[in-house]
C-alpha atoms as a PDB file:
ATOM      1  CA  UNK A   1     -57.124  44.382 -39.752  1.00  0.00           C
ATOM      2  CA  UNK A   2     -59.970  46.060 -39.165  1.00  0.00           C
ATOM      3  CA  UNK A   3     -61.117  46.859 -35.859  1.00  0.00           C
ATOM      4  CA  UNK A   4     -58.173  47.329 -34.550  1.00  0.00           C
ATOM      5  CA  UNK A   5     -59.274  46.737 -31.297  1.00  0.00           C
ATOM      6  CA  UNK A   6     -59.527  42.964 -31.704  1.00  0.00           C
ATOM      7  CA  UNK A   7     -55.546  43.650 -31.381  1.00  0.00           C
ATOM      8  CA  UNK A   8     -55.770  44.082 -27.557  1.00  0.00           C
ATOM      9  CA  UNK A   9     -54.814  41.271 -25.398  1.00  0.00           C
ATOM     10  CA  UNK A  10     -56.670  41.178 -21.758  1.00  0.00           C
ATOM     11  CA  UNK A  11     -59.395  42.823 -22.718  1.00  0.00           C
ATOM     12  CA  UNK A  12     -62.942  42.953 -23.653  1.00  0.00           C
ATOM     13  CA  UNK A  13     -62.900  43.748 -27.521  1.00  0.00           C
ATOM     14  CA  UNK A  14     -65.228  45.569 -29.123  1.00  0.00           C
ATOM     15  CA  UNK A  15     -66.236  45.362 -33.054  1.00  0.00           C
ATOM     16  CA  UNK A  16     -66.207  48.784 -34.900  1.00  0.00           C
ATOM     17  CA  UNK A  17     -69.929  48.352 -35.619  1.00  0.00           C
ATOM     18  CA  UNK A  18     -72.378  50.072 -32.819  1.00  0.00           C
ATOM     19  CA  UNK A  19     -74.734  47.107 -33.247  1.00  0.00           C
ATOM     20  CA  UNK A  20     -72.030  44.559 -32.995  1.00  0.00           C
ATOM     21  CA  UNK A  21     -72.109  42.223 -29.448  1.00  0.00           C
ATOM     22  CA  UNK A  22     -68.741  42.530 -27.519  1.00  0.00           C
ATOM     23  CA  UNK A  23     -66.337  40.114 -27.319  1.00  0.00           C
ATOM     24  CA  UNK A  24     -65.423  38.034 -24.436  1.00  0.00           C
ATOM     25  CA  UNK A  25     -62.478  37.251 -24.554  1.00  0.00           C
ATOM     26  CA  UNK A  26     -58.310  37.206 -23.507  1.00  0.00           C
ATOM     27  CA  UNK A  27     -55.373  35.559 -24.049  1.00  0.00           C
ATOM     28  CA  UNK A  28     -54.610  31.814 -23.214  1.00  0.00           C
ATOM     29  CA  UNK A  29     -58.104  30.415 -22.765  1.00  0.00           C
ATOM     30  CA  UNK A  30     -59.021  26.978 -23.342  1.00  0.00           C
ATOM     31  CA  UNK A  31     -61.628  27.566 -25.152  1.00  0.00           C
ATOM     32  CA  UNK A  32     -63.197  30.323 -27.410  1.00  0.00           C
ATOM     33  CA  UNK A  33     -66.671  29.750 -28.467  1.00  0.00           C
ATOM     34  CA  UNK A  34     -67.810  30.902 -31.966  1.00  0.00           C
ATOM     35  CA  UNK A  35     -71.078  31.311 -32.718  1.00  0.00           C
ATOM     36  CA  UNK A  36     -71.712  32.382 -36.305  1.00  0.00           C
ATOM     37  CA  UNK A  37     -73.143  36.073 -35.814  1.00  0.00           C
ATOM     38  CA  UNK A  38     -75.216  37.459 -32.987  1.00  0.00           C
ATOM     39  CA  UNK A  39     -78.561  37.480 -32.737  1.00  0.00           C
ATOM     40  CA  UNK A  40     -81.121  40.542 -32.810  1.00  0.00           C
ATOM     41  CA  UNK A  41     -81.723  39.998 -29.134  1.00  0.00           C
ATOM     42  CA  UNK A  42     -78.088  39.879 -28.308  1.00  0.00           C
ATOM     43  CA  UNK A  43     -77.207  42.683 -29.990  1.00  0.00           C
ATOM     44  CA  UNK A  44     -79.802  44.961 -28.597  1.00  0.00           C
ATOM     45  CA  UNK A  45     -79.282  43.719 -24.954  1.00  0.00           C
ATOM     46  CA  UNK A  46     -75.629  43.516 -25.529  1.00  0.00           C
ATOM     47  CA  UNK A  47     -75.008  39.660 -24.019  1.00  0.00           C
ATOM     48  CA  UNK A  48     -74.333  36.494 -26.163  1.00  0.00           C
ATOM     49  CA  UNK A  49     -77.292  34.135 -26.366  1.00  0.00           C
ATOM     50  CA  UNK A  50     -79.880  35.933 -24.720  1.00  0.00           C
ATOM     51  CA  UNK A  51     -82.560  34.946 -27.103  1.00  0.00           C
ATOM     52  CA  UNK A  52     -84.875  33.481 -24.577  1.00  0.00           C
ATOM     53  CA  UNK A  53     -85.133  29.781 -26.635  1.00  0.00           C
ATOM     54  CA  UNK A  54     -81.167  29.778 -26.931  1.00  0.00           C
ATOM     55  CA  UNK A  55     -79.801  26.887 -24.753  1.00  0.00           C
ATOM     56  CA  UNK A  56     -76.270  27.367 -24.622  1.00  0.00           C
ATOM     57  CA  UNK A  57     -75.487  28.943 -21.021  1.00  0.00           C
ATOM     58  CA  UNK A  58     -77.905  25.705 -19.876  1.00  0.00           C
ATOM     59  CA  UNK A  59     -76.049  23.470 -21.729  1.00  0.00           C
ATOM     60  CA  UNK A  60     -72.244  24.705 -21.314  1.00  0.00           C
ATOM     61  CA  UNK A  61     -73.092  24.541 -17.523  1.00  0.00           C
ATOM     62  CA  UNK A  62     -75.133  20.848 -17.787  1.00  0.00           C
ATOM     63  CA  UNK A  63     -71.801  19.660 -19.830  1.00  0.00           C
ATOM     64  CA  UNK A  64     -69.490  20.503 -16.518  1.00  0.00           C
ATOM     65  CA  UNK A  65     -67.745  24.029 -18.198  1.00  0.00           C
ATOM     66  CA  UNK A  66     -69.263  26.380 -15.193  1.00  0.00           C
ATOM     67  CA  UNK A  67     -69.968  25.167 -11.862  1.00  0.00           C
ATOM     68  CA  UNK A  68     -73.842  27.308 -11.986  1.00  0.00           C
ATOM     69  CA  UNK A  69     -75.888  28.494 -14.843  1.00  0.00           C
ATOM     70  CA  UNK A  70     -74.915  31.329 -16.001  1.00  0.00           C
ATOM     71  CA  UNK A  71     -77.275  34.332 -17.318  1.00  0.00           C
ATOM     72  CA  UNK A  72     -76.708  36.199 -20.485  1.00  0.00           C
ATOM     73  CA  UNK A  73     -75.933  39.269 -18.370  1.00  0.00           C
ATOM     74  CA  UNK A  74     -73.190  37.601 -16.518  1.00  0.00           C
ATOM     75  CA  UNK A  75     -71.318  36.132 -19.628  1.00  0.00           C
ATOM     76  CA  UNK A  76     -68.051  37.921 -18.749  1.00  0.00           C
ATOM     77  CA  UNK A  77     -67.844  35.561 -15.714  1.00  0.00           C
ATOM     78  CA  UNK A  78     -67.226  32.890 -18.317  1.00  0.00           C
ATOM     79  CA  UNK A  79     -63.437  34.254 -19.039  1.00  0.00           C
ATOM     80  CA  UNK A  80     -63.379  32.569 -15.000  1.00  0.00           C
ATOM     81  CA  UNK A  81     -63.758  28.812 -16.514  1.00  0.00           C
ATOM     82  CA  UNK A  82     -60.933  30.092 -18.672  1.00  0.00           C
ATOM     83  CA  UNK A  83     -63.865  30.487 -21.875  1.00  0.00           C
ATOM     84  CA  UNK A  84     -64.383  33.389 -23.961  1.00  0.00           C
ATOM     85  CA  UNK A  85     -67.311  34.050 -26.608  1.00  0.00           C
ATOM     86  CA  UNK A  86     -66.772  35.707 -30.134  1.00  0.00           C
ATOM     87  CA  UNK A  87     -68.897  35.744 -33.364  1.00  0.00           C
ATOM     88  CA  UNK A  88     -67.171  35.194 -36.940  1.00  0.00           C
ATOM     89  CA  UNK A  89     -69.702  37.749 -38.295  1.00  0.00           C
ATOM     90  CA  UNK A  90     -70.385  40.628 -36.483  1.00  0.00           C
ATOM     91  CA  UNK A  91     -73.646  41.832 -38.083  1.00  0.00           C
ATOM     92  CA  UNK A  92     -76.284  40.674 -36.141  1.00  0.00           C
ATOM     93  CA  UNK A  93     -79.451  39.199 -37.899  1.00  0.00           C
ATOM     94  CA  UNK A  94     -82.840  37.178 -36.844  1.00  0.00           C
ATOM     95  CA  UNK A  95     -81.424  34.174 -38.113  1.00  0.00           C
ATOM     96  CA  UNK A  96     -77.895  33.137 -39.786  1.00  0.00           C
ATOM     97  CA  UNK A  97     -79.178  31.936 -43.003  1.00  0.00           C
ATOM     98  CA  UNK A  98     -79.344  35.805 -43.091  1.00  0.00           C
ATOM     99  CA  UNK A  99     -75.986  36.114 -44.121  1.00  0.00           C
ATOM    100  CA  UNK A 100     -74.215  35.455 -47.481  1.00  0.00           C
ATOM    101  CA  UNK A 101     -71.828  33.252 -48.013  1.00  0.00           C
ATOM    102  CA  UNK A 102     -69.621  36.252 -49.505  1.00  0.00           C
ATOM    103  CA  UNK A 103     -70.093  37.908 -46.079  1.00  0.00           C
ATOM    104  CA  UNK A 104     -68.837  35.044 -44.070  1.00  0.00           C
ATOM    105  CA  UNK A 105     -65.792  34.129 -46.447  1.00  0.00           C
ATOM    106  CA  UNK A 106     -64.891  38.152 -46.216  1.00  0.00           C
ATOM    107  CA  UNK A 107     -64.652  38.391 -42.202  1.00  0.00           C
ATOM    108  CA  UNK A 108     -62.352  35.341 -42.545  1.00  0.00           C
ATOM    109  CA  UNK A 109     -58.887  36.955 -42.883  1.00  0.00           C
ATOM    110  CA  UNK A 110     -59.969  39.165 -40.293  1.00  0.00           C
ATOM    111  CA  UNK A 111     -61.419  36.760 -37.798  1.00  0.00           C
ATOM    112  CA  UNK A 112     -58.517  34.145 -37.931  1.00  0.00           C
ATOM    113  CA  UNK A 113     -56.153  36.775 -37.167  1.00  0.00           C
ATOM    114  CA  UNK A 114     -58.331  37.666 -34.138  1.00  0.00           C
ATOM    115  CA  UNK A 115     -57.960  33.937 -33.046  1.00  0.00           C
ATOM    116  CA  UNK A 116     -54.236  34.203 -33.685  1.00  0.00           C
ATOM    117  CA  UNK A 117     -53.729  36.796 -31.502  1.00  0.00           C
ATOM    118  CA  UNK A 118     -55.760  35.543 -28.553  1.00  0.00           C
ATOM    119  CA  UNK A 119     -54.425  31.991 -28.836  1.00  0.00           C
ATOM    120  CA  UNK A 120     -56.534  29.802 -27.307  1.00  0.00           C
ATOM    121  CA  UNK A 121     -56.120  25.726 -27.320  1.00  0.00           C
ATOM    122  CA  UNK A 122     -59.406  25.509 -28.770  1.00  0.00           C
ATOM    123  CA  UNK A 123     -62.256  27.776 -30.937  1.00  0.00           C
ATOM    124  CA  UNK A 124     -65.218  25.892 -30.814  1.00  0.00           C
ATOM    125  CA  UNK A 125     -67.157  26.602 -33.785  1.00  0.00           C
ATOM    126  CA  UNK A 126     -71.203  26.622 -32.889  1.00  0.00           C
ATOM    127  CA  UNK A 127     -72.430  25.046 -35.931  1.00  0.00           C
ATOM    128  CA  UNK A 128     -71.054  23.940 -39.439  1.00  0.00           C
ATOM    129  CA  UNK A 129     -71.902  26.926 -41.458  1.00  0.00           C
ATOM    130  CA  UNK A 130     -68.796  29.224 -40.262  1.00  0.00           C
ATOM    131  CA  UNK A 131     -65.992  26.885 -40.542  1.00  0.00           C
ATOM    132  CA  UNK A 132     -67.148  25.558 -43.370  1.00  0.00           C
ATOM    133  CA  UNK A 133     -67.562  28.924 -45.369  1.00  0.00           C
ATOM    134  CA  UNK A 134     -64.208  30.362 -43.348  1.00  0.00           C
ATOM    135  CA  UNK A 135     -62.504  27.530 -44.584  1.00  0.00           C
ATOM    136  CA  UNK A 136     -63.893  26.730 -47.797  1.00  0.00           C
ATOM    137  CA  UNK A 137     -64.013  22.805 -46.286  1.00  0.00           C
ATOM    138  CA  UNK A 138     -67.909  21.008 -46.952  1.00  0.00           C
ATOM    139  CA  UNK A 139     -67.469  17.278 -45.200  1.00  0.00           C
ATOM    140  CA  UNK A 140     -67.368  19.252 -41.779  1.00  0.00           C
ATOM    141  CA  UNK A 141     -68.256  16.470 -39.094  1.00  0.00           C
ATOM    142  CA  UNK A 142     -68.905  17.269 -35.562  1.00  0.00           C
ATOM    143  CA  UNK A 143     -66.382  17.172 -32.836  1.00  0.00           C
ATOM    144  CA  UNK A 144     -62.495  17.707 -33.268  1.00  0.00           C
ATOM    145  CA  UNK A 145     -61.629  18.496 -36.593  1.00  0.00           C
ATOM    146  CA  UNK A 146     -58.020  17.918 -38.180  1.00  0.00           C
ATOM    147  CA  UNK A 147     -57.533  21.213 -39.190  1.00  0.00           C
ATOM    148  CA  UNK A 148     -56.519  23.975 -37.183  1.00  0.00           C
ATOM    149  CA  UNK A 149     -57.823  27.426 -37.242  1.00  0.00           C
ATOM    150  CA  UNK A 150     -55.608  30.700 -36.421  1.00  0.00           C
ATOM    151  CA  UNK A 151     -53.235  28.180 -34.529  1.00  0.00           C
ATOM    152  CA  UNK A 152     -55.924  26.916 -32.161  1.00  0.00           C
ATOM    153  CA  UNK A 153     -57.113  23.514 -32.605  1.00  0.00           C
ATOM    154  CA  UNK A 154     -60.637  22.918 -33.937  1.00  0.00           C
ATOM    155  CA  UNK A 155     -64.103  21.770 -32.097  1.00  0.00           C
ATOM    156  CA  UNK A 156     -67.455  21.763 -34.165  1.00  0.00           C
ATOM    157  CA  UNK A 157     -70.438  21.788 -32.116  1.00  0.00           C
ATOM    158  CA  UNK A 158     -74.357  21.906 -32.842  1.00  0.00           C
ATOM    159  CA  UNK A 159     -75.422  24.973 -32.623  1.00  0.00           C
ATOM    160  CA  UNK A 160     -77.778  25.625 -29.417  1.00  0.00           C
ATOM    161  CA  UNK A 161     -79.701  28.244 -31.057  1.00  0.00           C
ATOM    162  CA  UNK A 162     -83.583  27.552 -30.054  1.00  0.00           C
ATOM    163  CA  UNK A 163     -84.226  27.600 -33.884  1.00  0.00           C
ATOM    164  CA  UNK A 164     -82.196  24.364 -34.217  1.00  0.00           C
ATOM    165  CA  UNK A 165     -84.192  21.578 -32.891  1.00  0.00           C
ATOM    166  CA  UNK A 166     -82.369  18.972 -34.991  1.00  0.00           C
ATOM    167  CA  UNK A 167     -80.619  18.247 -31.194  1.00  0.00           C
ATOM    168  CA  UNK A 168     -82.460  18.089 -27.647  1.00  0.00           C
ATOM    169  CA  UNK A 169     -80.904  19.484 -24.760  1.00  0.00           C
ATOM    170  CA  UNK A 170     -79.423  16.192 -24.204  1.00  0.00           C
ATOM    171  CA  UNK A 171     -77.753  15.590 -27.438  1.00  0.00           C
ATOM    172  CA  UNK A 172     -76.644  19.253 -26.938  1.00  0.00           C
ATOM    173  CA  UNK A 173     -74.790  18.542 -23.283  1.00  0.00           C
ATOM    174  CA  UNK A 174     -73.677  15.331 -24.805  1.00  0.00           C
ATOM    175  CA  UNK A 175     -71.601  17.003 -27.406  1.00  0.00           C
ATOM    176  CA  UNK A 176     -70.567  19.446 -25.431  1.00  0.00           C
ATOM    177  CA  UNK A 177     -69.035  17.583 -22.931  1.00  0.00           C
ATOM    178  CA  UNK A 178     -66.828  15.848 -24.963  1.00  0.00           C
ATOM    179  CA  UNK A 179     -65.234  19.054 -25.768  1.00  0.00           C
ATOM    180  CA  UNK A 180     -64.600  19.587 -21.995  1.00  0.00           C
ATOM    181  CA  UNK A 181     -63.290  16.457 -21.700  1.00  0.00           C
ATOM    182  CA  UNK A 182     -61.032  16.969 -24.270  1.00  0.00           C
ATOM    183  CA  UNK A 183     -59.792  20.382 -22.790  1.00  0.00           C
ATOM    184  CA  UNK A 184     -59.254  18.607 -19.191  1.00  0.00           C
ATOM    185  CA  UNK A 185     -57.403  15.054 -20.998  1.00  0.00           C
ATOM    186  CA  UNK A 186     -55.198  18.321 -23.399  1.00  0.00           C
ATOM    187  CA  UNK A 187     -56.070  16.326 -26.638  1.00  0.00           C
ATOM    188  CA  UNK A 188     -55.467  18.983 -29.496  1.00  0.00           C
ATOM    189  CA  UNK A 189     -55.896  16.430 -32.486  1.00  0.00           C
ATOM    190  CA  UNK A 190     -58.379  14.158 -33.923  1.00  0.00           C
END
């Protein structure tokens, strides 16, 4: 596997690239959150979703995961909720129509073993574009999927990207809370 350091349980993993965004993660969470690749912003500042339009920490707090709102900069504190934050794609770009279906399909090997290793009950997938491409699967609907990915059972979630304004904020915590609900009630199947 490349970057090998995605092989080390309890810590923070870091991708081989110097632009890539760190990984929050560690073994056993409930839930890993996938967003498709990071964003210029979060690469440069070094914190998932700190694109000032991006709605996630707002919504993952709004949909009961955190007790506050949590900033970009304190993103670690989510591995406290028992949550951790990884991209499929580690090259960050402006937007993810950016990348190529060939790049997504070629981090898959890679990025299911990563999920293997950490073995959480759930990846939530940001999104349809990365499951769909990592799985080769196109009638992706939203919510628990019947599939599982690297042994963790499957979540598909709009992406809260400020760019996607398909979903309001409420749609967005609506969605998301289902999820939650789903970790606290330990359904794993659809």
């Amino acid at each position: 596997m490349s970057g090998a350091n995605h092989m080390i349980p309890g810590s923070i993993a870091h991708s081989a690239s110097p632009q890539a965004l760190p990984d929050i993660l560690e073994p056993g969470l409930s839930v890993i959150f996938c967003g498709i690749n990071p964003g210029l912003r979060a690469a440069s500042t070094g914190h998932h979703f700190a694109g000032r339009g991006n709605r996630f920490w707002r919504t993952l707090h709004l949909a009961g995961f955190t007790r506050e709102e949590l900033r970009p900069e304190a993103g670690r504190s989510l591995l406290h909720y028992a949550c951790g934050l990884t991209t499929a794609v580690s090259r960050p770009t402006a937007r993810a129509d950016q990348l190529s279906r060939a790049e997504i399909k070629a981090a898959a090997a890679d990025f299911e073993l990563k999920i293997a290793c950490y073995a959480p009950r759930y990846i939530a997938f940001l999104g349809k574009m990365a499951i769909a491409e990592l799985t080769g699967k196109r009638d992706i609907e939203w919510g628990l999927q019947s599939l599982s990915f690297g042994g963790a059972s499957t979540w598909v979630l709009p992406n809260p990207s400020g760019l996607n304004r398909a979903f309001s904020l409420e749609a967005l915590v609506s969605a998301y809370r289902e999820l939650r609900l789903a970790v606290q009630s330990g359904q794993t199947e659809a």
